[in-house]
Protein backbone atom coordinates (compact mmCIF):
# COMPACT_ATOMS: atom_id res chain seq x y z
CA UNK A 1 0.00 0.00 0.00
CA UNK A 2 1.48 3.27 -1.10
CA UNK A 3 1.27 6.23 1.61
CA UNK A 4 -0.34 9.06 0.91
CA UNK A 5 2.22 11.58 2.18
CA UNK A 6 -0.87 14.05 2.14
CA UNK A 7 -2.76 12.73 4.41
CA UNK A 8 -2.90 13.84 7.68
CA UNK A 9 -2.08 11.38 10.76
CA UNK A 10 -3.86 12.16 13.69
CA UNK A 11 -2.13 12.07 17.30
CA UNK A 12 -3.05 12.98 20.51
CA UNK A 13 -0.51 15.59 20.70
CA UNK A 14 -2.45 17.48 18.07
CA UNK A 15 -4.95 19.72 18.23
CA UNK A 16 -8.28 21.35 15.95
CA UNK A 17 -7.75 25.30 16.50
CA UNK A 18 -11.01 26.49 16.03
CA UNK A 19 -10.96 29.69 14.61
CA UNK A 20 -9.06 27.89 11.70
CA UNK A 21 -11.64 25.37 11.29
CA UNK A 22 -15.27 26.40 12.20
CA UNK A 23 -17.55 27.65 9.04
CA UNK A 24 -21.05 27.37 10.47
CA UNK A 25 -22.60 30.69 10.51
CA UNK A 26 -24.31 30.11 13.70
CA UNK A 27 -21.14 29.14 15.87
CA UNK A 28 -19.01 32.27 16.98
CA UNK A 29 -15.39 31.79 18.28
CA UNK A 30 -14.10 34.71 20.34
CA UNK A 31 -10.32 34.51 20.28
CA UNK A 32 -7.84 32.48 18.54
CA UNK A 33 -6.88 29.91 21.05
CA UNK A 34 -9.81 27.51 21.97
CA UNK A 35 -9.13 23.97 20.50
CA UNK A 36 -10.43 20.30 20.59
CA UNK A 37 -8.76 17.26 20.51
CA UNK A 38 -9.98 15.65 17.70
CA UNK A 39 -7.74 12.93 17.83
CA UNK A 40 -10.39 10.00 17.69
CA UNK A 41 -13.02 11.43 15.88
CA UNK A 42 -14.16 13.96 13.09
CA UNK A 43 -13.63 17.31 13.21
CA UNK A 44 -15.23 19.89 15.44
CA UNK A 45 -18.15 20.43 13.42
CA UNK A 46 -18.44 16.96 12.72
CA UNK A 47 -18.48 15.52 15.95
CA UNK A 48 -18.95 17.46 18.48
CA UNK A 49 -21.45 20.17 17.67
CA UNK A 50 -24.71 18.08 16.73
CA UNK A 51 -28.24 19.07 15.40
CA UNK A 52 -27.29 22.90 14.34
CA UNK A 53 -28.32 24.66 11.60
CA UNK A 54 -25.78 26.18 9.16
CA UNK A 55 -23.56 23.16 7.94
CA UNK A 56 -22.98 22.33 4.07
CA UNK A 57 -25.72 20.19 4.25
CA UNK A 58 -28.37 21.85 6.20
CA UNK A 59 -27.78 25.06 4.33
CA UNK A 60 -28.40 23.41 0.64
CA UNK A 61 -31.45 21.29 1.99
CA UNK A 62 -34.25 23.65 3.73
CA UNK A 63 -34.77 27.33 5.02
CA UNK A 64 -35.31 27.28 8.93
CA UNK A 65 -39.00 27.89 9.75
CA UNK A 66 -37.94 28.83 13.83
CA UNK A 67 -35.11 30.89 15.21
CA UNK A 68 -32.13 29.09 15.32
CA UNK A 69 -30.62 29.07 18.35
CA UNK A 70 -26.38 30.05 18.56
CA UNK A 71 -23.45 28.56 19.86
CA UNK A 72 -20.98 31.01 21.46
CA UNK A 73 -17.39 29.59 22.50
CA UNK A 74 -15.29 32.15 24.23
CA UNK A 75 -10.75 31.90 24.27
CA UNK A 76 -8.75 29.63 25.64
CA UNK A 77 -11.57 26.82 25.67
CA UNK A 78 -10.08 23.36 25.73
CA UNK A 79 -12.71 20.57 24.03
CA UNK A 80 -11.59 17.13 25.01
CA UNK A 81 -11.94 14.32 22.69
CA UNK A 82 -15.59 13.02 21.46
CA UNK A 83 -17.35 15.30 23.69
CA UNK A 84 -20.92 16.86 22.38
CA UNK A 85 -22.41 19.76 22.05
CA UNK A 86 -26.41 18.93 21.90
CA UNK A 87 -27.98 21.69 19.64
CA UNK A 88 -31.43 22.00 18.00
CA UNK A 89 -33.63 22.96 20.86
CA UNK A 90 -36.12 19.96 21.92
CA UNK A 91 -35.52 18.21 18.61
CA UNK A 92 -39.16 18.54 17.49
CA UNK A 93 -40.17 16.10 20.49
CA UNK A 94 -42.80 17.86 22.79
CA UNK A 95 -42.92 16.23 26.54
CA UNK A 96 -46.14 18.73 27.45
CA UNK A 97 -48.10 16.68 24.47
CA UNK A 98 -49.67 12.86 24.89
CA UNK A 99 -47.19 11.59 22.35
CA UNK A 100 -43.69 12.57 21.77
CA UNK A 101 -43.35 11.51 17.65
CA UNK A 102 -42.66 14.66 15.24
CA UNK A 103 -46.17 13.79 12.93
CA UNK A 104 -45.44 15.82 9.94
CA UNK A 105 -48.77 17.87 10.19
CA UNK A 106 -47.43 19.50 13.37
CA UNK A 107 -43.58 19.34 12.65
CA UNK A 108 -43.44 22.89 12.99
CA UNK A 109 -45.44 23.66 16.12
CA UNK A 110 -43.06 20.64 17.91
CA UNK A 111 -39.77 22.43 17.96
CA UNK A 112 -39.80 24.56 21.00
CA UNK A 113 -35.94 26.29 21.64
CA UNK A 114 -33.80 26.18 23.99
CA UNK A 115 -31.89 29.50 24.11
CA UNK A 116 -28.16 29.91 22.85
CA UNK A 117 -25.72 28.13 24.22
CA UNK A 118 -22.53 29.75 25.56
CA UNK A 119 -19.09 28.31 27.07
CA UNK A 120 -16.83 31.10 28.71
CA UNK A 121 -13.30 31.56 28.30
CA UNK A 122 -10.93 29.20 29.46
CA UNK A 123 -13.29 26.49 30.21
CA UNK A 124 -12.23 22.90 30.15
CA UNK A 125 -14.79 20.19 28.22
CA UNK A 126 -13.86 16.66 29.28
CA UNK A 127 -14.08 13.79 27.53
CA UNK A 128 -17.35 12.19 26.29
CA UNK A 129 -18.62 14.59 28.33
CA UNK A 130 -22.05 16.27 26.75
CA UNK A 131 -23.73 20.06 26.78
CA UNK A 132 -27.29 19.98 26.81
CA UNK A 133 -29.09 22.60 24.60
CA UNK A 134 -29.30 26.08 26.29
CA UNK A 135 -26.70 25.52 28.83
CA UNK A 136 -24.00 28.70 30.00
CA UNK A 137 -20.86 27.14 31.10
CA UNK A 138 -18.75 30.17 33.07
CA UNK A 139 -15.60 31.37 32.61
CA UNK A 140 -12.95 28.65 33.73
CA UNK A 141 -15.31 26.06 34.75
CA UNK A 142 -14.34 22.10 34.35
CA UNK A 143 -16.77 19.24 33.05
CA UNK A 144 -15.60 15.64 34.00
CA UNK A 145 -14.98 13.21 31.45
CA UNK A 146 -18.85 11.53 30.65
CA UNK A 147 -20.31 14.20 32.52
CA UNK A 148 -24.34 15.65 31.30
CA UNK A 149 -24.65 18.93 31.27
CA UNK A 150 -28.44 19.79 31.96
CA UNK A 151 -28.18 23.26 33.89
CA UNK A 152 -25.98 26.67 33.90
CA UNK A 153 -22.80 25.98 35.45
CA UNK A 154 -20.61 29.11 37.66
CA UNK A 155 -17.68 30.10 36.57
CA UNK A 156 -14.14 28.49 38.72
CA UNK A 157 -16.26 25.35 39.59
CA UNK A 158 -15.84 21.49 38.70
CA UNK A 159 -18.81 19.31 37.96
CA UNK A 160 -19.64 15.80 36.89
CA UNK A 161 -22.34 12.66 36.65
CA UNK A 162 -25.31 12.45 35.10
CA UNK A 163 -26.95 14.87 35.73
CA UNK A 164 -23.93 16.71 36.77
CA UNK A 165 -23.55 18.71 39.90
CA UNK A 166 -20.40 20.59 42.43
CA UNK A 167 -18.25 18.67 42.94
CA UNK A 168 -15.85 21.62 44.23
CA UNK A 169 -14.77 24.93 43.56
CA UNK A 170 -11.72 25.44 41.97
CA UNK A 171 -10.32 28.06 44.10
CA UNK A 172 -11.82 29.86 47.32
CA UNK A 173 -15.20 31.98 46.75
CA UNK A 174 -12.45 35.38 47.32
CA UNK A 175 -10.63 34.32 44.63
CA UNK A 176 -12.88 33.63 41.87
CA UNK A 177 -14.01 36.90 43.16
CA UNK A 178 -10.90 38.34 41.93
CA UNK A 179 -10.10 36.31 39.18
CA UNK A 180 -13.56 37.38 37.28
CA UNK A 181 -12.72 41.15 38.29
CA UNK A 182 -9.15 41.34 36.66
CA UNK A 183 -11.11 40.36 34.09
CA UNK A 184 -8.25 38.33 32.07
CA UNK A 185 -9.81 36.99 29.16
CA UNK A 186 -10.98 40.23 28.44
CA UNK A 187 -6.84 41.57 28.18
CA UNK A 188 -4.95 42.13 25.22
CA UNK A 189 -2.74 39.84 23.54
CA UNK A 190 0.33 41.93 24.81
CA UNK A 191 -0.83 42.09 28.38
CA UNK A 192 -1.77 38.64 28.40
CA UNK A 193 1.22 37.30 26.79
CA UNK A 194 3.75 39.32 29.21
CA UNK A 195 1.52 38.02 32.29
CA UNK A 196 1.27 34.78 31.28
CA UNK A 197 3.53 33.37 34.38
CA UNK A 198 1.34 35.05 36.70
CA UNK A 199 -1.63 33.41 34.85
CA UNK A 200 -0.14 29.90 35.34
CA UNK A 201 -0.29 29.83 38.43
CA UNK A 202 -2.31 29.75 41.85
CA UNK A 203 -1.25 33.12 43.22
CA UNK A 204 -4.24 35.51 42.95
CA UNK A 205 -1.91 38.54 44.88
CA UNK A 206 0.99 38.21 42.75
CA UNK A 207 -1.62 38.28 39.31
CA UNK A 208 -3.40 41.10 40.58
CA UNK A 209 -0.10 43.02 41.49
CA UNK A 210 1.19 42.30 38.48
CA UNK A 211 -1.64 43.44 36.39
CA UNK A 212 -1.71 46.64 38.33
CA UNK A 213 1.77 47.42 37.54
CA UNK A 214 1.22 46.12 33.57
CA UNK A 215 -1.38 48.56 33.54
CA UNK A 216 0.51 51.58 34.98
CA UNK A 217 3.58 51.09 32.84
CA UNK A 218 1.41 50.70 29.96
């Protein structure tokens, strides 16, 4: 068999950069850095994002007759392999009616939405875990491998199971407190870059002293 030289090999030590990849109209990247691991699977759009308007196909095939509802990924969000993101509202299956089957003649009054979906900078998606439609996952919060997503999740916290719920905080209530106001997803690429040390770490002072002095050198 001859090798196709083209072809590119997969490896866990690579990664699907988003912003590079992503052409669905209704998915917005913020940022250049948020990835996934697509080692074992299709690409981002393939795999992981399921049941949303605005791929090749989708767009060729029909017109949406409801809102469609967005996908918002913030910076520095890290997608673990075969994870999902669950799209497409209720999927035309209403629970408050006596039976659940999408019958043709009422297709369009059996999609109720679930609201946009939105994953904050610098959150952390396990593996196989899955996002229910809807859901707000804040700013550096962590889903456990196989976890369900079914509800909001705060920013700085950990959660798994199914459903999933706390299972800690990441850091003490005073400094998440801090963390959100230095705000430092929101920085530049200059500031962010030169304060990277301080961002690597687990010293909330030392960040916020060296963000004050960024700033007044600036």
């Amino acid at each position: 068999m001859v090798k196709n030289e083209n072809a590119q090999t997969k490896h866990w030590s690579k990664v699907e950069l988003l912003h590079e990849t992503v052409k669905n109209p209704n998915i917005h990247i913020r940022g250049t850095h948020s990835y996934y691991s697509d080692t074992w699977s299709g690409s981002f759009e393939e795999s992981v994002v399921r049941y949303l308007y605005g791929d090749a196909y989708s767009l060729q095939a029909w017109e949406p007759i409801w809102p469609v509802d967005q996908l918002y990924i913030g910076d520095y969000v890290c997608f673990a392999a075969e994870c999902v993101v669950l799209m497409g509202g209720n999927h035309t299956h209403r629970m408050d009616w006596f039976s659940l089957y999408p019958f043709p003649e009422v297709w369009k009054d059996a999609f109720v939405g679930k609201g946009d979906t939105r994953i904050g900078d610098g959150a952390w998606i396990g593996m196989r875990a899955m996002i229910m439609p809807g859901i707000t996952i804040g700013e550096g919060a962590v889903i456990a491998s196989g976890a369900i997503v079914t509800k909001d999740i705060e920013p700085y916290t950990i959660v798994g199971g199914n459903p999933a719920t706390l299972i800690r905080d990441r850091f003490p209530a005073v400094t998440i407190s801090k963390l959100l106001e230095l705000g430092i997803y929101g920085w530049d690429e200059a500031k962010f870059t030169t304060l990277r040390k301080f961002i690597a770490s687990h010293d909330i002072d030392a960040l916020a002293m060296a963000s004050d002095e960024y700033d007044k050198n600036d």
